[in-house]
Protein backbone atom coordinates (compact mmCIF):
# COMPACT_ATOMS: atom_id res chain seq x y z
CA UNK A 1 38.01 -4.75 -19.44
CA UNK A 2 38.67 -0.99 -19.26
CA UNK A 3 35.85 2.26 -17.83
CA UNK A 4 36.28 4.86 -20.54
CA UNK A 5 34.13 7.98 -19.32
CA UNK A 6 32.73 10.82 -21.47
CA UNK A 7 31.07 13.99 -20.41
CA UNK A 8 27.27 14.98 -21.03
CA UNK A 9 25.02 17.12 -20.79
CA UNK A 10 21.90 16.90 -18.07
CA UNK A 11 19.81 16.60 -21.30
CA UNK A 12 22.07 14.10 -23.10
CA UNK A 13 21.34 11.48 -20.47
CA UNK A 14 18.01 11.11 -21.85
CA UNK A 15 19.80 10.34 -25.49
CA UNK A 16 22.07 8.25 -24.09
CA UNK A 17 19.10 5.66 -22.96
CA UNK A 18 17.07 6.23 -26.19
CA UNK A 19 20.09 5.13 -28.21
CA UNK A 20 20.62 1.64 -26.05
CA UNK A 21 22.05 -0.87 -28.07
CA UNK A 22 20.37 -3.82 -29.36
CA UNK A 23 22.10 -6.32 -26.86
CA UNK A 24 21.70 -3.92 -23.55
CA UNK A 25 18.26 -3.82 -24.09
CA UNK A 26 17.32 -7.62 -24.53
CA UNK A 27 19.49 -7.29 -21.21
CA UNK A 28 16.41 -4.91 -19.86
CA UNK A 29 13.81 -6.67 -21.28
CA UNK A 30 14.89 -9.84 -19.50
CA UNK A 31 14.69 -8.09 -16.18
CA UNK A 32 17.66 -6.44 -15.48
CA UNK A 33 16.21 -4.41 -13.04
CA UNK A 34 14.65 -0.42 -13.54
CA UNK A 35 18.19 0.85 -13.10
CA UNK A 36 19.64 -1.22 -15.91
CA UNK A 37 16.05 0.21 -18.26
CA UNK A 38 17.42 3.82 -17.49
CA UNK A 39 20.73 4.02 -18.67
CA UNK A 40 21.69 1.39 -21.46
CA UNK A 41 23.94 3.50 -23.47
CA UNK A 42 25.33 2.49 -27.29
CA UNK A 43 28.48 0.08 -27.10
CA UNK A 44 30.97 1.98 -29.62
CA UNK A 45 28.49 4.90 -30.15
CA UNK A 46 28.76 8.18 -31.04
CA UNK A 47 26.76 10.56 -28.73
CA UNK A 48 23.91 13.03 -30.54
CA UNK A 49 23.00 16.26 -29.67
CA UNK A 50 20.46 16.74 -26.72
CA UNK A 51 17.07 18.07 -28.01
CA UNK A 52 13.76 19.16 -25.55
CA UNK A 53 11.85 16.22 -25.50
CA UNK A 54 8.85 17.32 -28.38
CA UNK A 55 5.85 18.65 -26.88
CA UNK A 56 7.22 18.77 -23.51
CA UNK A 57 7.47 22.72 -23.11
CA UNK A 58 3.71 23.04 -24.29
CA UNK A 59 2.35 20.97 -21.29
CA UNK A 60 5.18 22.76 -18.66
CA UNK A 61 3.43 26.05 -18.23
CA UNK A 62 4.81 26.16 -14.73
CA UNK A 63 8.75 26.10 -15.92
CA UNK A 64 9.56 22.73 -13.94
CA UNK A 65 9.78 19.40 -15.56
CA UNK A 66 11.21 16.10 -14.35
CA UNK A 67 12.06 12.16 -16.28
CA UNK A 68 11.44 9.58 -14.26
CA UNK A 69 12.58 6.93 -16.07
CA UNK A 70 13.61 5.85 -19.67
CA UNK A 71 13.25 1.97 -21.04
CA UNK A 72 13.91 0.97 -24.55
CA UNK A 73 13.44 -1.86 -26.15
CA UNK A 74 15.37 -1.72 -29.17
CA UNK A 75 18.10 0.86 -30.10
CA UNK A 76 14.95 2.69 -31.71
CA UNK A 77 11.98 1.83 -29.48
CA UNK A 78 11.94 3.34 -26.40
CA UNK A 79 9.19 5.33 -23.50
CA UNK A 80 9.81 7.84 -20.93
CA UNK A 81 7.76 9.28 -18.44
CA UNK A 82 7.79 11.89 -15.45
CA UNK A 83 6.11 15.15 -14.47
CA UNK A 84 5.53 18.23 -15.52
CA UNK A 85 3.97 21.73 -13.87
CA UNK A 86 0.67 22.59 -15.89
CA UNK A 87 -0.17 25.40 -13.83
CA UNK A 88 -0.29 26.91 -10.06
CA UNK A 89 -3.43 26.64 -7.32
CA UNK A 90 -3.45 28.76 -4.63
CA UNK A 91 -1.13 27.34 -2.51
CA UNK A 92 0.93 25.38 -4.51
CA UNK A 93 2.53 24.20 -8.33
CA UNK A 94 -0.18 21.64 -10.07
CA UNK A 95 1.79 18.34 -10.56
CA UNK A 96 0.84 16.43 -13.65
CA UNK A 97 2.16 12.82 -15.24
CA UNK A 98 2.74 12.55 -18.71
CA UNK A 99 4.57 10.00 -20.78
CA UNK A 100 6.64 10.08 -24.34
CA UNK A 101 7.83 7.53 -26.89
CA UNK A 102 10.54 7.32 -29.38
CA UNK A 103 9.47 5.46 -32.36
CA UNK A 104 11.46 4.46 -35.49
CA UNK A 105 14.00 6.72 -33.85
CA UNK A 106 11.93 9.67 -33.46
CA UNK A 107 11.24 11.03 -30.18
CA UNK A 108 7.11 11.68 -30.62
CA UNK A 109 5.27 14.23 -28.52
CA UNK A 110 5.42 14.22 -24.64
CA UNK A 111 1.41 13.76 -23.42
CA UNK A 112 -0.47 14.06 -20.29
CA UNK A 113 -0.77 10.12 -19.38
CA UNK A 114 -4.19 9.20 -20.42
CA UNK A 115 -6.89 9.70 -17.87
CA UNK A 116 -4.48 11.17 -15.30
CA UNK A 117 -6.66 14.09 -15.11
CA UNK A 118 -9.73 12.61 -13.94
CA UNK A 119 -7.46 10.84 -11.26
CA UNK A 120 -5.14 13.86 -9.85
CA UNK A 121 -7.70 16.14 -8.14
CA UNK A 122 -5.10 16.69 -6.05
CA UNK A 123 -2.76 17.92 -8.70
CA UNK A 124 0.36 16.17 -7.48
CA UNK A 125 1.48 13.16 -9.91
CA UNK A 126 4.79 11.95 -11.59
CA UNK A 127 5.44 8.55 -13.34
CA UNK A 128 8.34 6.79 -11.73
CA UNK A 129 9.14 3.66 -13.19
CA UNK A 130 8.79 2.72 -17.18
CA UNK A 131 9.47 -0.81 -18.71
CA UNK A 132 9.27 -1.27 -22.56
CA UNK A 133 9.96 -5.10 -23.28
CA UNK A 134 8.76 -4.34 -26.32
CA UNK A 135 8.19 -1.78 -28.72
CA UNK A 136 5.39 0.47 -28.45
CA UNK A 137 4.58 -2.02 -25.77
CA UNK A 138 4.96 -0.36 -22.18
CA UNK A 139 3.70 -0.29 -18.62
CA UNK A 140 4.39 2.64 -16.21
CA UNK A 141 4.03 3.17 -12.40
CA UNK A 142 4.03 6.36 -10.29
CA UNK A 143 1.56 8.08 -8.21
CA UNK A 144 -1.01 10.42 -8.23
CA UNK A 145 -3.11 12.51 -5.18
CA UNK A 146 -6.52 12.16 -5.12
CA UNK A 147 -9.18 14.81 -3.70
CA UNK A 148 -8.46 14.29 -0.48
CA UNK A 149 -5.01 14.88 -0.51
CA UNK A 150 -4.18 11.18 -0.09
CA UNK A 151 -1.11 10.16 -2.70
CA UNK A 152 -2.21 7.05 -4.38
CA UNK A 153 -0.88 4.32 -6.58
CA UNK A 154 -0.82 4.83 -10.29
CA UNK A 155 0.10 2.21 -13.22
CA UNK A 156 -0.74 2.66 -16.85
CA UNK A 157 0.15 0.03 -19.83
CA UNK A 158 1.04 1.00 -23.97
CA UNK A 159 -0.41 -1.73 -25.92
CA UNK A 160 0.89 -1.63 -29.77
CA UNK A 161 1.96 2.14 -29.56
CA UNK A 162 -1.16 3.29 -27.58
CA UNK A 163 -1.40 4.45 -24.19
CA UNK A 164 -4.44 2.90 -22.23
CA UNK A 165 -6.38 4.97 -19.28
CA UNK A 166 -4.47 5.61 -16.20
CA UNK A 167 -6.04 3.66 -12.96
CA UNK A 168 -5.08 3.02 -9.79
CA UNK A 169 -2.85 -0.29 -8.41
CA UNK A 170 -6.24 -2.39 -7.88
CA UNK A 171 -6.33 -3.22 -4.64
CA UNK A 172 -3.97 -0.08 -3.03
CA UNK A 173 -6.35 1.77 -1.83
CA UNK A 174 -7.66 -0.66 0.37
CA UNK A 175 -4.04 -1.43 1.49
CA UNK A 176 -3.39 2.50 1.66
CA UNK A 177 -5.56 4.48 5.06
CA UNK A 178 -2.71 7.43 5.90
CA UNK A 179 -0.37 9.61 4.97
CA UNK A 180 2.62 9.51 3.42
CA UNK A 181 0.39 7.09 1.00
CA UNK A 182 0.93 4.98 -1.79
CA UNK A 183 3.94 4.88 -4.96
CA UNK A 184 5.38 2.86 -7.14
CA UNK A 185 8.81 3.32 -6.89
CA UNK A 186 10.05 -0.16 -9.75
CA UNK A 187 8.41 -1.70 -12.76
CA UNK A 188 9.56 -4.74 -14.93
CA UNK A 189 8.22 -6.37 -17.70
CA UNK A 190 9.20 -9.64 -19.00
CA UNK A 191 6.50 -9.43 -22.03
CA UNK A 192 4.03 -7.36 -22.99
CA UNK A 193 1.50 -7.24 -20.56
CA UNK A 194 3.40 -9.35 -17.92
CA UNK A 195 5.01 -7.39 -15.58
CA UNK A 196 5.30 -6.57 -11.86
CA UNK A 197 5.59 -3.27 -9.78
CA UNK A 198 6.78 -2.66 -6.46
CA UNK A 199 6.58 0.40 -3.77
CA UNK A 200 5.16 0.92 -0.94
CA UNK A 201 1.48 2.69 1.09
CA UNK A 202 0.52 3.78 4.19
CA UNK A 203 -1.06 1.42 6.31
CA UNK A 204 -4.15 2.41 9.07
CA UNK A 205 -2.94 4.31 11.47
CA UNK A 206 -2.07 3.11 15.00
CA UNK A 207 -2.47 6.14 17.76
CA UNK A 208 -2.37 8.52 15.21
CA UNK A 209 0.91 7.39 13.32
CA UNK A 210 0.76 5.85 10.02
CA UNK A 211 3.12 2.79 9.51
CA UNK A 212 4.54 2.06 5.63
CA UNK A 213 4.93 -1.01 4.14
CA UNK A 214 5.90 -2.46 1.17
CA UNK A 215 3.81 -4.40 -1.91
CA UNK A 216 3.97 -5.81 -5.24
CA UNK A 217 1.11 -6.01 -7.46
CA UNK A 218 1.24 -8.15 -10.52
CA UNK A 219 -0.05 -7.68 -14.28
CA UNK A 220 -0.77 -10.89 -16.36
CA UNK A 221 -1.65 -10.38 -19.93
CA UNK A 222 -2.63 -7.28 -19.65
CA UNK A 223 -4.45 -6.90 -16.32
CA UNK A 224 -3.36 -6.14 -13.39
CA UNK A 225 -4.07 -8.15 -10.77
CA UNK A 226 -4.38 -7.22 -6.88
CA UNK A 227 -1.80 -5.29 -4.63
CA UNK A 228 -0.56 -7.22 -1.93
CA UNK A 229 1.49 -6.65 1.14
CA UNK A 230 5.22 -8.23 0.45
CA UNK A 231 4.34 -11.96 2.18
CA UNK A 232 6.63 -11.75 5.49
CA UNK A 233 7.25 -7.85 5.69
CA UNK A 234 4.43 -7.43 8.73
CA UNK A 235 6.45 -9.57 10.88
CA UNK A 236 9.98 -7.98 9.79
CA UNK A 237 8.54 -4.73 10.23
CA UNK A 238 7.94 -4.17 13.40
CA UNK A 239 9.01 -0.34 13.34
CA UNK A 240 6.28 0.52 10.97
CA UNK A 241 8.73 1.60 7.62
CA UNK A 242 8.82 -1.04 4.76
CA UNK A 243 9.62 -0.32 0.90
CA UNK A 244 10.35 -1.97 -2.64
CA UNK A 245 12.97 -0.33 -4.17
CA UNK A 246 13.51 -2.17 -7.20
CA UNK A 247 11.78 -5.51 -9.10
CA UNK A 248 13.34 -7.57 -11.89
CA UNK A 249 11.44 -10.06 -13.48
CA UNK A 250 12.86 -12.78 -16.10
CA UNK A 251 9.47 -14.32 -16.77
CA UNK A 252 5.76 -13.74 -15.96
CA UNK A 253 5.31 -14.82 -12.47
CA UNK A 254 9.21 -15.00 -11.85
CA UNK A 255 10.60 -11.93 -9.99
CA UNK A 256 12.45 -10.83 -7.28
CA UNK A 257 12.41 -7.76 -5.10
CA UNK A 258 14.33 -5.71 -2.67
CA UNK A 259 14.12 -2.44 -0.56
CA UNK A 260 14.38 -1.94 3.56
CA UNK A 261 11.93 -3.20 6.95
CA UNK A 262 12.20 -1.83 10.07
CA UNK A 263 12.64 -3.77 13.04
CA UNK A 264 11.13 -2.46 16.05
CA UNK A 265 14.71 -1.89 17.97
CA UNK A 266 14.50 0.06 15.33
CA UNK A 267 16.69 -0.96 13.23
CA UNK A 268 16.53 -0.51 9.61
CA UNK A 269 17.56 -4.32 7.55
CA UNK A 270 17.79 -5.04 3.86
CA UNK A 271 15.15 -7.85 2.51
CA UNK A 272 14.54 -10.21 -0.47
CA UNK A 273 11.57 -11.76 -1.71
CA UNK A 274 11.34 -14.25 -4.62
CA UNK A 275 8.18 -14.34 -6.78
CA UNK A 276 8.08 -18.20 -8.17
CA UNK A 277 5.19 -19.10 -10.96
CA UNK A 278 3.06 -15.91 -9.90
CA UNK A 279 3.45 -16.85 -6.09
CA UNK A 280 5.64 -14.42 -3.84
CA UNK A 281 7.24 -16.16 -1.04
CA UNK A 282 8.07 -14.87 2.29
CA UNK A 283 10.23 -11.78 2.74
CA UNK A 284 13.38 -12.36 4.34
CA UNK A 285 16.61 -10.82 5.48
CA UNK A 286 19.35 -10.61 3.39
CA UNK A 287 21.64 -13.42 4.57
CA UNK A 288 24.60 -11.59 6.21
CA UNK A 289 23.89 -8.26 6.06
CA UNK A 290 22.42 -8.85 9.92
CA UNK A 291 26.23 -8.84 10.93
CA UNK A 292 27.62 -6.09 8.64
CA UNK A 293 25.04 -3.86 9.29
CA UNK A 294 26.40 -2.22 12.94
CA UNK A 295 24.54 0.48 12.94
CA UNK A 296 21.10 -0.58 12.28
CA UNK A 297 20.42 1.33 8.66
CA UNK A 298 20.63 -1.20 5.13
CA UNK A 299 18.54 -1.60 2.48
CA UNK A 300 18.51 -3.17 -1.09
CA UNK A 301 19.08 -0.31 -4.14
CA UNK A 302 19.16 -2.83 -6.94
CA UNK A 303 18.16 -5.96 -8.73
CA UNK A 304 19.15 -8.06 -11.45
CA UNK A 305 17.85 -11.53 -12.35
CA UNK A 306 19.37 -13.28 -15.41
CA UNK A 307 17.32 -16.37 -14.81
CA UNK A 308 14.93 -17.78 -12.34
CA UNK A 309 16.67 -18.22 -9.17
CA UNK A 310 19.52 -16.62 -10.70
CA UNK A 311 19.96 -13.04 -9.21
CA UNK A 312 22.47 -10.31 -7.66
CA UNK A 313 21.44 -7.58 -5.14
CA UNK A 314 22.97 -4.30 -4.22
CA UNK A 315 22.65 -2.18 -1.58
CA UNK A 316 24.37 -0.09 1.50
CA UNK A 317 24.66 -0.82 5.40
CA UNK A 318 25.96 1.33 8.11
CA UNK A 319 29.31 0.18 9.68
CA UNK A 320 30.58 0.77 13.23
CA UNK A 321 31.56 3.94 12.75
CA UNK A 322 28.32 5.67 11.13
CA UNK A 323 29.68 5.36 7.79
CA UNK A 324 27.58 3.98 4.92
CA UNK A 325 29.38 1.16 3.27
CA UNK A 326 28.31 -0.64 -0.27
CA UNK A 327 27.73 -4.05 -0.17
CA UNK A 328 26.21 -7.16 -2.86
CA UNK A 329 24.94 -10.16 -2.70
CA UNK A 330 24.00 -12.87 -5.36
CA UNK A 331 21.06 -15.37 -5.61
CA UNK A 332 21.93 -19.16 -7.53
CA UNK A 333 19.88 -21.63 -8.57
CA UNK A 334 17.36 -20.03 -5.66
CA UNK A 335 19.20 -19.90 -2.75
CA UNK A 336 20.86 -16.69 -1.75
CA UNK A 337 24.61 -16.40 -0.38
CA UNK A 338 26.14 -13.94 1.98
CA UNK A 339 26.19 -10.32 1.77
CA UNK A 340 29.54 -9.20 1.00
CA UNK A 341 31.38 -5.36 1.16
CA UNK A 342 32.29 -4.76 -2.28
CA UNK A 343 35.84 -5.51 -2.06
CA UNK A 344 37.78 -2.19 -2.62
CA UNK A 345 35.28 -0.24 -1.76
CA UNK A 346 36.60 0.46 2.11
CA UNK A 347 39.94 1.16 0.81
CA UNK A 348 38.59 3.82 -1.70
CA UNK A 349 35.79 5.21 0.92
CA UNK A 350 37.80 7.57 3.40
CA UNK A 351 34.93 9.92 5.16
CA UNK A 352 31.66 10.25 5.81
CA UNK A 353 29.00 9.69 5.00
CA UNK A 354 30.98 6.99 3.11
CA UNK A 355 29.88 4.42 0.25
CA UNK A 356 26.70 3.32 -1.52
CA UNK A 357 25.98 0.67 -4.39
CA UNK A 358 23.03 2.18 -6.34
CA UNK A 359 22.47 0.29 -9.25
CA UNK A 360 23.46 -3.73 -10.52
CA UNK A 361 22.90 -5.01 -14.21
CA UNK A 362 24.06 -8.50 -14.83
CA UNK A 363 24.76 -9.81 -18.25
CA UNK A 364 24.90 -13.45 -17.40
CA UNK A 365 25.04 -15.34 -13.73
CA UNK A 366 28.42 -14.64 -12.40
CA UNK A 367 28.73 -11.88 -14.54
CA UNK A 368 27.86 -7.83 -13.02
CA UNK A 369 28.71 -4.73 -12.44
CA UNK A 370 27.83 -2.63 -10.03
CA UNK A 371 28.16 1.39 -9.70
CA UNK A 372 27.65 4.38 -6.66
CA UNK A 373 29.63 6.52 -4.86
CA UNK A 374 31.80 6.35 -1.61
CA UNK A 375 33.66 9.46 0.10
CA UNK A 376 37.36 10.35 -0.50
CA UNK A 377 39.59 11.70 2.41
CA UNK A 378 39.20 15.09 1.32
CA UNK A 379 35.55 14.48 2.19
CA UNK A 380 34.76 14.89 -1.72
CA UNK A 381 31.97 12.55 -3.08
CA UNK A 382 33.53 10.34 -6.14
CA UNK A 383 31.63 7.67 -8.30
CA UNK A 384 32.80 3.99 -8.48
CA UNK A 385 32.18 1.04 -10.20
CA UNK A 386 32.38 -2.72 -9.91
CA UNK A 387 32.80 -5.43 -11.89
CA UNK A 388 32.13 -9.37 -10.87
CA UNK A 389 33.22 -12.34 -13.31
CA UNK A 390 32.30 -15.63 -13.31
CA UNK A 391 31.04 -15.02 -9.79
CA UNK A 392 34.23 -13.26 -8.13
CA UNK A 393 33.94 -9.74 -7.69
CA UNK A 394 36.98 -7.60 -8.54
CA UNK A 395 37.78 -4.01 -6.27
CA UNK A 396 35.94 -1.21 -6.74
CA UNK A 397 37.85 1.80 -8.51
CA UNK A 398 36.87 4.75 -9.25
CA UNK A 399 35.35 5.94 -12.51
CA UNK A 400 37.39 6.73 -14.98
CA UNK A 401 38.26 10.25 -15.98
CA UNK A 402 35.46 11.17 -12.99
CA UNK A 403 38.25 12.74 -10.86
CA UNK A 404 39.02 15.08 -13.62
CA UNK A 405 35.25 16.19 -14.20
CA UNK A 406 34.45 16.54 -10.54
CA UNK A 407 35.53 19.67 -9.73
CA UNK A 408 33.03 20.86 -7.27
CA UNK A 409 33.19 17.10 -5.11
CA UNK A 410 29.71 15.45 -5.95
CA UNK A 411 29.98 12.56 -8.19
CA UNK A 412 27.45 9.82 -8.50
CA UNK A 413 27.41 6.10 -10.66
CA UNK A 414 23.57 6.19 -10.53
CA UNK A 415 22.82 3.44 -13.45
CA UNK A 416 24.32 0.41 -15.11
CA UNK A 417 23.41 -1.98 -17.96
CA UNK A 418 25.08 -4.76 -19.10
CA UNK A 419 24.93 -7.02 -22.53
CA UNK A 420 24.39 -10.21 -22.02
CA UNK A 421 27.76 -11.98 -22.31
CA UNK A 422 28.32 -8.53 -23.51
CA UNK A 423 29.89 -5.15 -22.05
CA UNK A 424 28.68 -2.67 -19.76
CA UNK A 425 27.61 1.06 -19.75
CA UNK A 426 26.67 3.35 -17.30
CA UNK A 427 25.86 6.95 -16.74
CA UNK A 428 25.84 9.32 -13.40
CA UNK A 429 26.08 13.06 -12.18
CA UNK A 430 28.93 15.14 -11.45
CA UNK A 431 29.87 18.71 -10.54
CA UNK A 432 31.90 20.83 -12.21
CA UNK A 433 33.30 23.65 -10.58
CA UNK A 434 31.48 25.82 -11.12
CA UNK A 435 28.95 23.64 -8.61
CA UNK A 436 26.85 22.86 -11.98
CA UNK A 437 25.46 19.41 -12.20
CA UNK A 438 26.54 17.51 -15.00
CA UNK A 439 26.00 14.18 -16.66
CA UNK A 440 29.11 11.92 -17.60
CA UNK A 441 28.23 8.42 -19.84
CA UNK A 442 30.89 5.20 -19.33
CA UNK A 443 31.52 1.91 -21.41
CA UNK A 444 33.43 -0.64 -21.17
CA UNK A 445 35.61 -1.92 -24.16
């Protein structure tokens, strides 16, 4: 299979995930992971023109806008969400969620996310994570900051093309006493209404420092049920900083997540956990990455679960010589193997701060890609990408017709979906050089 890459614009990345084709999406919807939602692009397409997203400029009355993330669930179907600035207090911009469907192929009008207002006293909130298994059939996570100043843990669901009231993660502000506070970083859906979300809060604090750690909270036909600490992460995290990073589910009550503990050397280790029937297990180490990780800093990026049990993992560790190096590692049939350097990667990665997997999207067990960035000798930032077959990974390379584009020496794979039994696409930043950042799209054919 051949990387063919075009250029974009910043807007046209947007485009390219509300035009997803049919077969990337049912990839999504199956739990490919929140990186895999963002960036399905059209297999064969023909790119649009990028448009404002409608309504968008009437809300952002402060000039600065942001997209969290974009999920579709049919080439036509898709929801967005992210923050905009509705105005300025005294001290500072006033931060406000909103979220925006495309329906029958028309992008609708961006809106403030139902009952965000009451919520963000604190006027600080942004929707992170979107997953659309459906259409017009939604859930979103992000944050908000309540009165106090504390950040807090949002999640809103679409049911049949309507938005529902905003709340808070039940059960995270129990979990959350300090300061940085609570987020949802990853969402996934495996049906409407059945869906998990992952991030992380600040627990009590212990002479005067706050220590993070990591939950999931669950939704089951439609309600969400109560946060939860990760099972396992107190006793891995023993230097007080644990996150979820990314969730993908394949059914309700099957998921799997991923992020970063802190041990209290410290020393900052990768983890999986594995959410069977609507129990999550114990947190663990990722087998392996123990001994690759010399200099104490890994985490998991990425996840993507085809079937129960039936997962691959991506992430980064530090090597001996301080150099970030991008590594994977695939669940079957529920046990997990070794972590493994993506082979390929070392030989492209010739500086510091060196190489990073970002984002995984399998198509079938055995069958991935995977896409970041690693640092060429000239010290220049370059994007790669991956690709595994029937369960052996090939060498990284870089991204086609990236070299050309990157002029200025910052180039970035950032997301990935694959078909299943089907072709991948991916889309990342570059700069040009006139130090511009600019978005390129890839397939495979």
């Amino acid at each position: 299979m051949r990387w063919r890459a075009v250029m974009m614009t910043a807007a046209a990345a947007l485009g390219a995930a509300a035009t997803a084709g049919a077969a990337a999406d049912a990839g999504a919807a199956t739990g490919a992971g929140a990186h895999a939602t963002v960036s399905a692009a059209a297999q064969g397409g023909t790119w649009g023109t990028a448009a404002e997203i409608p309504g968008s400029n009437r809300l952002n009355h402060g000039g600065t806008a942001t997209i969290g993330t974009v999920s579709c669930a049919s080439s036509t179907n898709c929801g967005a969400g992210g923050s905009y600035t509705s105005g300025f207090s005294s001290t500072a911009p006033i931060l406000q969620a909103f979220v925006v469907n495309k329906t029958a192929n028309i992008w609708r009008r961006a809106a403030e996310v139902p009952g965000t207002a009451a919520l963000n006293t604190g006027g600080n909130a942004k929707i992170n994570a979107v997953s659309c298994p459906g259409p017009g059939d939604c859930t979103a996570g992000g944050y908000y900051t309540d009165s106090a100043g504390h950040q807090q843990a949002l999640v809103v669901t679409e049911t049949g093309g309507t938005w529902g009231t905003a709340e808070e993660a039940p059960g995270s502000a129990a979990l959350n006493a300090g300061s940085p506070g609570a987020v949802i970083l990853s969402v996934s859906c495996s049906a409407a209404g059945d869906c998990s979300a992952g991030g992380q809060y600040a627990s009590k604090t212990v002479d005067g420092i706050a220590t993070v750690q990591a939950f999931v909270v669950n939704e089951t036909g439609g309600t969400w049920g109560t946060a939860q600490e990760v099972p396992g992460t107190a006793a891995l995290n023993g230097g007080g900083y644990a996150t979820v990073n990314s969730v993908s589910c394949t059914s309700a009550g099957n998921c799997t997540a991923g992020g970063s503990y802190t041990t209290s050397t410290p020393v900052t280790q990768a983890f999986i956990a594995d959410e069977t029937s609507g129990t999550w297990g114990k947190a663990r180490a990722v087998p392996g990455s123990a001994a690759l990780n010399k200099r104490g800093l890994a985490q998991i990026n990425s996840v993507s679960c085809t079937s129960a049990g039936d997962c691959t993992a991506a992430g980064f560790y530090l090597d001996v010589s301080f150099n970030t190096q991008a590594f994977v590692v695939s669940e079957s049939g529920g046990t997990w193997g070794t972590a493994e350097e993506i082979p390929g990667a070392a030989a492209l990665d010739q500086g510091s701060p060196g190489a990073m997997a970002v984002a995984v999207s399998c198509g079938a067990p055995g069958d991935c890609s995977v896409t970041g960035s690693y640092t060429d000798g000239s010290g220049l930032q370059q994007a790669f990408v991956a690709d595994q077959s029937s369960g052996s990974w090939g060498s990284a390379e870089e991204v086609p017709g990236t070299a050309a584009l990157n002029g200025g020496g910052q180039a970035v794979a950032q997301s990935v979906s694959c078909a299943p039994a089907g072709l991948c696409n991916a889309v990342g930043t570059y700069q040009n050089v006139k130090l511009n950042t600019q978005v390129f799209a890839v397939s495979q054919s």
